[in-house]
PDB file of N, CA and C in Angstrom:
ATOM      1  N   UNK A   1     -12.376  -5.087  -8.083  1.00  0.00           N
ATOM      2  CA  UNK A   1     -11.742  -4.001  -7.405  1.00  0.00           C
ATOM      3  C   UNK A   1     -10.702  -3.412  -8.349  1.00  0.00           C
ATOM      4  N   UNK A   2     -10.436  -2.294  -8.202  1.00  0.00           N
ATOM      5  CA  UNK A   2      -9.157  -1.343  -9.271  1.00  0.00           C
ATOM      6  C   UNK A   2      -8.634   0.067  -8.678  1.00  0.00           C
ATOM      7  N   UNK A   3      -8.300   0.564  -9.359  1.00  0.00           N
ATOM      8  CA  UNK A   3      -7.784   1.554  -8.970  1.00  0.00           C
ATOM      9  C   UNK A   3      -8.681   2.769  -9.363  1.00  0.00           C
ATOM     10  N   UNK A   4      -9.154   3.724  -9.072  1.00  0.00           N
ATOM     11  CA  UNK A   4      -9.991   4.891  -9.545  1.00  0.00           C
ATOM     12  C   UNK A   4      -9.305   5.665 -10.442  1.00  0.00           C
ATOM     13  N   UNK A   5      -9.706   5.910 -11.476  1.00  0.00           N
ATOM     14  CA  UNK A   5      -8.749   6.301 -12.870  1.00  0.00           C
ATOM     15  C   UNK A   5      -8.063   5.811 -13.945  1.00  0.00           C
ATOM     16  N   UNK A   6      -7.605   4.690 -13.030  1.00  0.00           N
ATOM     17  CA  UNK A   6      -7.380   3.082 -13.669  1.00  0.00           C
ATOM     18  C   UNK A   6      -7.851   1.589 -13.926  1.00  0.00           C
ATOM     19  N   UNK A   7      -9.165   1.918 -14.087  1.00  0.00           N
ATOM     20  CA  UNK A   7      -9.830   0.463 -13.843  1.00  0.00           C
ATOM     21  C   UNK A   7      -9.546  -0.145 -15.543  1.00  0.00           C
ATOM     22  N   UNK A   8      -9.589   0.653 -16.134  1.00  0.00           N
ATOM     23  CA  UNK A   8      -9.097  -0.452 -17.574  1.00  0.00           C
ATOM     24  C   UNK A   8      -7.229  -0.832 -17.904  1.00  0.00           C
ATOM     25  N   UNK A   9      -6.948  -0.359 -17.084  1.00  0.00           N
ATOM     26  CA  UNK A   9      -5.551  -0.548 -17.092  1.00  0.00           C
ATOM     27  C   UNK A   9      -5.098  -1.649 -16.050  1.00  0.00           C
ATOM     28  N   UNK A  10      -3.553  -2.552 -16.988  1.00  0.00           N
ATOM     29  CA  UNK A  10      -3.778  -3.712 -16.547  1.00  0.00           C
ATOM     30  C   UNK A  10      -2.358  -3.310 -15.634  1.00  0.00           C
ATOM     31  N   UNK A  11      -1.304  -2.588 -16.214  1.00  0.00           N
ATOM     32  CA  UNK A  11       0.317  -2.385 -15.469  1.00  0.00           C
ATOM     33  C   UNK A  11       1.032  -1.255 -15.782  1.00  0.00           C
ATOM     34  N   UNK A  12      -0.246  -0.031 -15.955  1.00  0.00           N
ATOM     35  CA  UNK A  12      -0.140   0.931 -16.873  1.00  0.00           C
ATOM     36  C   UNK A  12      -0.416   2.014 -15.659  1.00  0.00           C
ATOM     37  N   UNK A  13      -0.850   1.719 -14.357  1.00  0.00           N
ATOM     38  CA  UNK A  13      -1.164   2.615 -13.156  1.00  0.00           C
ATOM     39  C   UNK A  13       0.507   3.159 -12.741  1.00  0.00           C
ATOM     40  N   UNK A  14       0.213   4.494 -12.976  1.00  0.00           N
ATOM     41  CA  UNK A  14       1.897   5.329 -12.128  1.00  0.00           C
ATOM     42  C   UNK A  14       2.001   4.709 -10.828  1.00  0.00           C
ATOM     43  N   UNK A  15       2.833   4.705 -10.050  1.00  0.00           N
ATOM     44  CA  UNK A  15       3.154   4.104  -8.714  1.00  0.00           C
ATOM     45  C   UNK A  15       3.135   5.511  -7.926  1.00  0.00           C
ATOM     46  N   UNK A  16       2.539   5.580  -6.856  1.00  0.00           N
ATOM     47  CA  UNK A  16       2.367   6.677  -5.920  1.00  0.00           C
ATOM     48  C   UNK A  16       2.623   6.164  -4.746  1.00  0.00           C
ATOM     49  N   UNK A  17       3.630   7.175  -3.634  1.00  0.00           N
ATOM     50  CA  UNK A  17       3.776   6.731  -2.584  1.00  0.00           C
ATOM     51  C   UNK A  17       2.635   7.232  -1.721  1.00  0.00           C
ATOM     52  N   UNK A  18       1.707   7.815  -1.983  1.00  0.00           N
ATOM     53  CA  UNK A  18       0.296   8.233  -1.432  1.00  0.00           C
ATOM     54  C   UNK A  18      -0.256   6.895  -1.685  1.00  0.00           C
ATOM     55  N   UNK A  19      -0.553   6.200  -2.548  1.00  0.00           N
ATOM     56  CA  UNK A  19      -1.098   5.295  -2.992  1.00  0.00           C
ATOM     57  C   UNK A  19      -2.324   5.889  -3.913  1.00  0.00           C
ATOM     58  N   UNK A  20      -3.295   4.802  -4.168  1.00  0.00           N
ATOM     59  CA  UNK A  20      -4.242   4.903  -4.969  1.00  0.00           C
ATOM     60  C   UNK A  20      -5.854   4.999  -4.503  1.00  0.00           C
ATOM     61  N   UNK A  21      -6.722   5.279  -4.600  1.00  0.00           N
ATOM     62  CA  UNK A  21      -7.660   5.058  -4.387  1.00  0.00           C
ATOM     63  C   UNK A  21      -8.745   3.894  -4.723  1.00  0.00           C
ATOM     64  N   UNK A  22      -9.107   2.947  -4.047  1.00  0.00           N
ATOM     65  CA  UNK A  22      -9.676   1.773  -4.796  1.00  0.00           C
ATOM     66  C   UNK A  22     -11.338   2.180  -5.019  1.00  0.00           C
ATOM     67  N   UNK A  23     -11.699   1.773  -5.804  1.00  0.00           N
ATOM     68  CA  UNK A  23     -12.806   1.607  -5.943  1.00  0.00           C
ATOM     69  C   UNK A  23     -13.449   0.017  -6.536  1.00  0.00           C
ATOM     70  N   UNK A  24     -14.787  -0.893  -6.029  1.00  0.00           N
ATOM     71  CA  UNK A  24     -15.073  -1.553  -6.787  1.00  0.00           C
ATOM     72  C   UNK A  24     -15.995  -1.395  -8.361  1.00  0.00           C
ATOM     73  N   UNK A  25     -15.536  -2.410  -9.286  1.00  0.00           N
ATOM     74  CA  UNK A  25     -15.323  -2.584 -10.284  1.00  0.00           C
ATOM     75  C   UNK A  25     -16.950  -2.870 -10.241  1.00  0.00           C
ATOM     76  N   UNK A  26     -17.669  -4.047  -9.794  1.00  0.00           N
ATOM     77  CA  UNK A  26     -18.890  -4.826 -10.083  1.00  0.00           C
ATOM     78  C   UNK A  26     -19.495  -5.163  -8.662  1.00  0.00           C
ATOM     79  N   UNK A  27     -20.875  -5.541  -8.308  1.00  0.00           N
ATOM     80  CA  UNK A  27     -21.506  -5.946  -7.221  1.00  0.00           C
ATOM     81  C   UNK A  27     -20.519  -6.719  -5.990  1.00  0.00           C
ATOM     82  N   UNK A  28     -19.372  -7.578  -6.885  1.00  0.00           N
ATOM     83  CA  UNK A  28     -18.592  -8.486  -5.781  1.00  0.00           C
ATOM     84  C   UNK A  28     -18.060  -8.024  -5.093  1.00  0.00           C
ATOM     85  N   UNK A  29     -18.008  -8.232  -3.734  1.00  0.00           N
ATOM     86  CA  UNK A  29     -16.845  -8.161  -2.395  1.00  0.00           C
ATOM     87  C   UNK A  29     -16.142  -9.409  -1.889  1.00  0.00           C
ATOM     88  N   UNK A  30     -15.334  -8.703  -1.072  1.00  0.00           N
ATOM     89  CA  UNK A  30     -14.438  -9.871  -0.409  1.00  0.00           C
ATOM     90  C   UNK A  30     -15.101  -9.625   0.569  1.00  0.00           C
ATOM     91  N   UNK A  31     -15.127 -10.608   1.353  1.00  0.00           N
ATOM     92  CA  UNK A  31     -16.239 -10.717   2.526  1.00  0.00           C
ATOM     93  C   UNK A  31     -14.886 -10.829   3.441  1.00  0.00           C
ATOM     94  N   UNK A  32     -13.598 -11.035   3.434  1.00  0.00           N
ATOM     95  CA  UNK A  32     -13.046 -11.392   4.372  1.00  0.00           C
ATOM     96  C   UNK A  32     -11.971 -10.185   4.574  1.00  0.00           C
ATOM     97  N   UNK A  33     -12.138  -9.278   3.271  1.00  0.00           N
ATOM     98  CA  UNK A  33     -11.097  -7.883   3.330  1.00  0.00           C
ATOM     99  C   UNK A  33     -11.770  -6.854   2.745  1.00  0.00           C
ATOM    100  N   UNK A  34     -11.596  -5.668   3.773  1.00  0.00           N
ATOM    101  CA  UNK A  34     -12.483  -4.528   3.288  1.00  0.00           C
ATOM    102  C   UNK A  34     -11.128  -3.728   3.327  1.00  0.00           C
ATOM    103  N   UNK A  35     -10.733  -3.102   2.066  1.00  0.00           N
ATOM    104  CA  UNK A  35      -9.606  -2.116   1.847  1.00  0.00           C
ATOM    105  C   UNK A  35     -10.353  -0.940   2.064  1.00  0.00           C
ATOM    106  N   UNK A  36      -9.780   0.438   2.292  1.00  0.00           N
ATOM    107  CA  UNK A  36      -9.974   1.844   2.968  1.00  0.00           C
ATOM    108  C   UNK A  36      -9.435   2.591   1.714  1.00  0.00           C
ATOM    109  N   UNK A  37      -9.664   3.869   1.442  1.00  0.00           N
ATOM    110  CA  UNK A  37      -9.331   5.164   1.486  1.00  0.00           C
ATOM    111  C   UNK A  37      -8.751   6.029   2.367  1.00  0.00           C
ATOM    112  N   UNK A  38      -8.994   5.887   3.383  1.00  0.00           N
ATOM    113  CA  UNK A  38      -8.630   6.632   4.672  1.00  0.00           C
ATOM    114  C   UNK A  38      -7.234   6.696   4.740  1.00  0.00           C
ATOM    115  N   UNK A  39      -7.193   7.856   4.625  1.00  0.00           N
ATOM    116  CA  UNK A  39      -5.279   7.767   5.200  1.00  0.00           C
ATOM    117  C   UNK A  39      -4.975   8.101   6.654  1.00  0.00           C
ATOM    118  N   UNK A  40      -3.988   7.239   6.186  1.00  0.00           N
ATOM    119  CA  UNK A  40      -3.243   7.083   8.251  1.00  0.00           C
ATOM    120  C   UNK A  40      -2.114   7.794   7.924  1.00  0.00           C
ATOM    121  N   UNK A  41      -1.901   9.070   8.300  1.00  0.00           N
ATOM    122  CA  UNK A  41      -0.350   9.897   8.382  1.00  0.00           C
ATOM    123  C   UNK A  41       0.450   9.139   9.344  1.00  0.00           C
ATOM    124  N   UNK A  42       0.125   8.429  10.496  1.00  0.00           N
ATOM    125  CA  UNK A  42       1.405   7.882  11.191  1.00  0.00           C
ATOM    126  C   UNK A  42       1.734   6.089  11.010  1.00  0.00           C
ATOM    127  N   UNK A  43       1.317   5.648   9.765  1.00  0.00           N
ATOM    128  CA  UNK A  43       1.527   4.571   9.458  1.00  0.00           C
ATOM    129  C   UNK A  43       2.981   3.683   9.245  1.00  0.00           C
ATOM    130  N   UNK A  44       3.282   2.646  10.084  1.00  0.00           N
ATOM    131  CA  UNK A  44       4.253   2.497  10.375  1.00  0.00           C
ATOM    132  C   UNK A  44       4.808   1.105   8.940  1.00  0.00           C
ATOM    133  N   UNK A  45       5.472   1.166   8.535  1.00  0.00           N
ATOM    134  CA  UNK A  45       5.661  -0.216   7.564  1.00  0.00           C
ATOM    135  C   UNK A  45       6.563  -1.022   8.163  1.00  0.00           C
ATOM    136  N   UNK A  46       6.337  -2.193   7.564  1.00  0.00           N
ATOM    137  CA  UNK A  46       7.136  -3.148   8.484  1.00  0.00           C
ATOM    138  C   UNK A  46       8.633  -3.632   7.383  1.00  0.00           C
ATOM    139  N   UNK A  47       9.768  -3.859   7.653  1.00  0.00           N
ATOM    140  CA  UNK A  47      11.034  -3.734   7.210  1.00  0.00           C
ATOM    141  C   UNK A  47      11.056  -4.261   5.386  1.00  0.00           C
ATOM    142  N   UNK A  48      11.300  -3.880   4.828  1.00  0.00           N
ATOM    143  CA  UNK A  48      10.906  -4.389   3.293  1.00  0.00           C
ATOM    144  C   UNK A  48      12.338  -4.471   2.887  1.00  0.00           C
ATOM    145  N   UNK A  49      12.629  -5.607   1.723  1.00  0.00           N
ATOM    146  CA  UNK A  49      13.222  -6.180   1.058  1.00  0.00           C
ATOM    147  C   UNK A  49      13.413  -6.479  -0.605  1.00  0.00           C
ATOM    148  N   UNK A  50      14.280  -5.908  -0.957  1.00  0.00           N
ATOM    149  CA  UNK A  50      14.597  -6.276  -2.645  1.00  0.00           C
ATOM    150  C   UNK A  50      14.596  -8.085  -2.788  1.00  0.00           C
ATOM    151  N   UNK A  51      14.448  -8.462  -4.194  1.00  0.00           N
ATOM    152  CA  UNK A  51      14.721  -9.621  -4.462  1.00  0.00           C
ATOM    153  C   UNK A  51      15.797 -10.393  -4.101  1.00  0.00           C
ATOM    154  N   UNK A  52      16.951  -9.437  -3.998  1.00  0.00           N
ATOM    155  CA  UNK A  52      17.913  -9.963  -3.744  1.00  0.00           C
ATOM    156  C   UNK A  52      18.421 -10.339  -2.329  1.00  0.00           C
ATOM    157  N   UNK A  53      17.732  -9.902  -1.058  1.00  0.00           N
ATOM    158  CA  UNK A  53      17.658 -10.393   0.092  1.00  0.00           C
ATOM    159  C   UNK A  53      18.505  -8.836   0.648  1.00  0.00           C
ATOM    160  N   UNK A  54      18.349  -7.855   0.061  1.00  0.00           N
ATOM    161  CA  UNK A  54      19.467  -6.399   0.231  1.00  0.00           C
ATOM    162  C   UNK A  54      18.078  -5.564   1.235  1.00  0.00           C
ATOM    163  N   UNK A  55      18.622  -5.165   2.009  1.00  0.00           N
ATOM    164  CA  UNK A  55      17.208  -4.478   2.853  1.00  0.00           C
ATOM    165  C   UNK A  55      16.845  -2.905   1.913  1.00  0.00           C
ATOM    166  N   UNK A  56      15.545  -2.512   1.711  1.00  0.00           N
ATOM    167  CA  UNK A  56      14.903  -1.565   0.934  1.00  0.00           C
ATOM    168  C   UNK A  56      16.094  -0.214   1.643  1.00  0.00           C
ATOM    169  N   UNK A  57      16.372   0.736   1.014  1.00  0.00           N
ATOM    170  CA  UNK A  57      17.198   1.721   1.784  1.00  0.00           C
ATOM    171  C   UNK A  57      16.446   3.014   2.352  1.00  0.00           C
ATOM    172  N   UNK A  58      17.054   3.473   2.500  1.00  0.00           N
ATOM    173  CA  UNK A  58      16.431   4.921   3.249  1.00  0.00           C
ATOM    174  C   UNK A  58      16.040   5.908   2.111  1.00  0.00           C
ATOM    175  N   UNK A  59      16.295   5.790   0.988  1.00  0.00           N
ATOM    176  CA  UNK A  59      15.918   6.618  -0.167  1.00  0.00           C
ATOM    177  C   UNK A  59      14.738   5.891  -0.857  1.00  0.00           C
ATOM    178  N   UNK A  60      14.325   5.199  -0.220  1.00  0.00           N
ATOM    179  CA  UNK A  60      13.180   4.430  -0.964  1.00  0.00           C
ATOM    180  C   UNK A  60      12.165   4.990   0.904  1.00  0.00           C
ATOM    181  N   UNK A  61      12.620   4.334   1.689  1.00  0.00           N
ATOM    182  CA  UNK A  61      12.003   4.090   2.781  1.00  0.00           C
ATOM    183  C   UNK A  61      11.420   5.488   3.381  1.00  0.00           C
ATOM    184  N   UNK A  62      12.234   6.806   2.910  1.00  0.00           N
ATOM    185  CA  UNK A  62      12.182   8.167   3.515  1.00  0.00           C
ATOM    186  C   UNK A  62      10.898   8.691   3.234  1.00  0.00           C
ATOM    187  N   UNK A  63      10.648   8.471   1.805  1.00  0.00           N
ATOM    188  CA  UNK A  63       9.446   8.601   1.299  1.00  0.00           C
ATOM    189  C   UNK A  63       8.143   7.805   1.736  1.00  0.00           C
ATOM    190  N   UNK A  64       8.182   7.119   2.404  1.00  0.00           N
ATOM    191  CA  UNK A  64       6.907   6.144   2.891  1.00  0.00           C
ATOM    192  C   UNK A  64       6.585   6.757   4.166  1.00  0.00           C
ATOM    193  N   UNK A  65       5.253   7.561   3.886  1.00  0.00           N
ATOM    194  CA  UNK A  65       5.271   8.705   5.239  1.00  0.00           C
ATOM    195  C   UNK A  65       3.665   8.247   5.183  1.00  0.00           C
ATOM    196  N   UNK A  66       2.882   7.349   6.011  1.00  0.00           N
ATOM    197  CA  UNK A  66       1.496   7.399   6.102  1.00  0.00           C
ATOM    198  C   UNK A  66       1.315   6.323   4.939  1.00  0.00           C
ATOM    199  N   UNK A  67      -0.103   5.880   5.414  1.00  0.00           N
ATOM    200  CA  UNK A  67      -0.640   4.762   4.002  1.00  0.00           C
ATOM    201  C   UNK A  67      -2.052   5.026   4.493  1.00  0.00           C
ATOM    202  N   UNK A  68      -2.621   4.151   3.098  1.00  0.00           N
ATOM    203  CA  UNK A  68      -4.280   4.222   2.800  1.00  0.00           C
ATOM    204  C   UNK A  68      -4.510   3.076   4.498  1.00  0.00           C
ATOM    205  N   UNK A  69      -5.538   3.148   4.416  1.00  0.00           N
ATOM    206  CA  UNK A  69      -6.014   2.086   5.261  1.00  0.00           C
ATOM    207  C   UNK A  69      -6.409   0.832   4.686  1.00  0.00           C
ATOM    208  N   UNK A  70      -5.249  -0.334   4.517  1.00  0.00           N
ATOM    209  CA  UNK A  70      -5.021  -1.027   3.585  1.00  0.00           C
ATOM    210  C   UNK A  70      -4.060  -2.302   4.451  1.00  0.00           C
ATOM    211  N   UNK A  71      -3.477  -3.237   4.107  1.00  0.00           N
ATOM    212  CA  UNK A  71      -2.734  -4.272   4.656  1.00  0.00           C
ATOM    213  C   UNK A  71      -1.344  -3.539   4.956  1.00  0.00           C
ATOM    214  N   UNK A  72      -0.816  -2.594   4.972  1.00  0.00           N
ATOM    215  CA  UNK A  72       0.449  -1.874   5.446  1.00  0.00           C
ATOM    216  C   UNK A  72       0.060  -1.199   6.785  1.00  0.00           C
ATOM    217  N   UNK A  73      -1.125  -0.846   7.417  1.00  0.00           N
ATOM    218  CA  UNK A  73      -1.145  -0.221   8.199  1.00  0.00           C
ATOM    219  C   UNK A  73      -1.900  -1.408   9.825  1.00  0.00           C
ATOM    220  N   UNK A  74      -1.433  -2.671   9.196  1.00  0.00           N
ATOM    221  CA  UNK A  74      -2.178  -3.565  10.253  1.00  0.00           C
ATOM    222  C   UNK A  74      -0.840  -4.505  10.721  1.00  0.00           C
ATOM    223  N   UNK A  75       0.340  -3.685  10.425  1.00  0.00           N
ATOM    224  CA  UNK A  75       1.791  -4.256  10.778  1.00  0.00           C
ATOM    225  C   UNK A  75       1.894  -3.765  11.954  1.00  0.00           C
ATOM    226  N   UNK A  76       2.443  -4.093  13.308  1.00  0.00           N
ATOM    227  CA  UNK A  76       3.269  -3.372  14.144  1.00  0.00           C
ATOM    228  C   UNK A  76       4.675  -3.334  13.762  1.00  0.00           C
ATOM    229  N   UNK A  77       5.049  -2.000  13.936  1.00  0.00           N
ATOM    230  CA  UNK A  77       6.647  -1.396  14.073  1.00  0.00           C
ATOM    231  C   UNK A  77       7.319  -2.712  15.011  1.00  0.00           C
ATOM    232  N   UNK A  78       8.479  -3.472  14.160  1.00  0.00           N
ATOM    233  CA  UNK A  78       9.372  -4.540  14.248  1.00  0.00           C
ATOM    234  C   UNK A  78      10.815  -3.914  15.082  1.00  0.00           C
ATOM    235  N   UNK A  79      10.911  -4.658  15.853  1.00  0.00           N
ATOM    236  CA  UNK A  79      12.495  -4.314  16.714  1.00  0.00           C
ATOM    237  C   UNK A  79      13.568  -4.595  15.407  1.00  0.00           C
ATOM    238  N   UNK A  80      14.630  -4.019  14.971  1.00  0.00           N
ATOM    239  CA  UNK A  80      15.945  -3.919  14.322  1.00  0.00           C
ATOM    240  C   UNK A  80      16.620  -4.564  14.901  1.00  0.00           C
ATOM    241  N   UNK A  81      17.145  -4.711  16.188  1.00  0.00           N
ATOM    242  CA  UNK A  81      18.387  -5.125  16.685  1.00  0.00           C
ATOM    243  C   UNK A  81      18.300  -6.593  16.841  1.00  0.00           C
TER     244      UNK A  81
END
């Protein structure tokens, strides 16, 4: 599996908050995960975290509007309080 545009590249793929498009590489699948293309505009992410235990901020977070149909969009929206 890789990225479409990037399949010979190992850490050399730009980071997009659209994300990427996957495509497979060779005959193999994961039989137990089928990743999407499909975008979900109302995709909700679930609360994210720096290394340092500092919660991700709103200038990172503002930008995360929709995801591929991928392991971000199989979160339910988490209570804050």
């Amino acid at each position: 599996m890789g990225f479409e545009g990037y399949l010979n590249d190992t850490t050399g793929t730009p980071f997009s908050y659209q994300e990427h498009n996957y495509i497979w590489k060779t005959g193999r699948r994961y039989w137990d995960f089928q990743p999407g293309n499909d975008y979900n505009a109302t995709c909700d992410y679930p609360p994210l975290w720096y290394d340092d235990g500092d919660a991700v901020g709103t200038n990172v977070t503002s930008q995360m509007v929709g995801c591929k149909n991928s392991e971000f969009d199989q979160v339910s929206p988490q209570s804050t309080s």
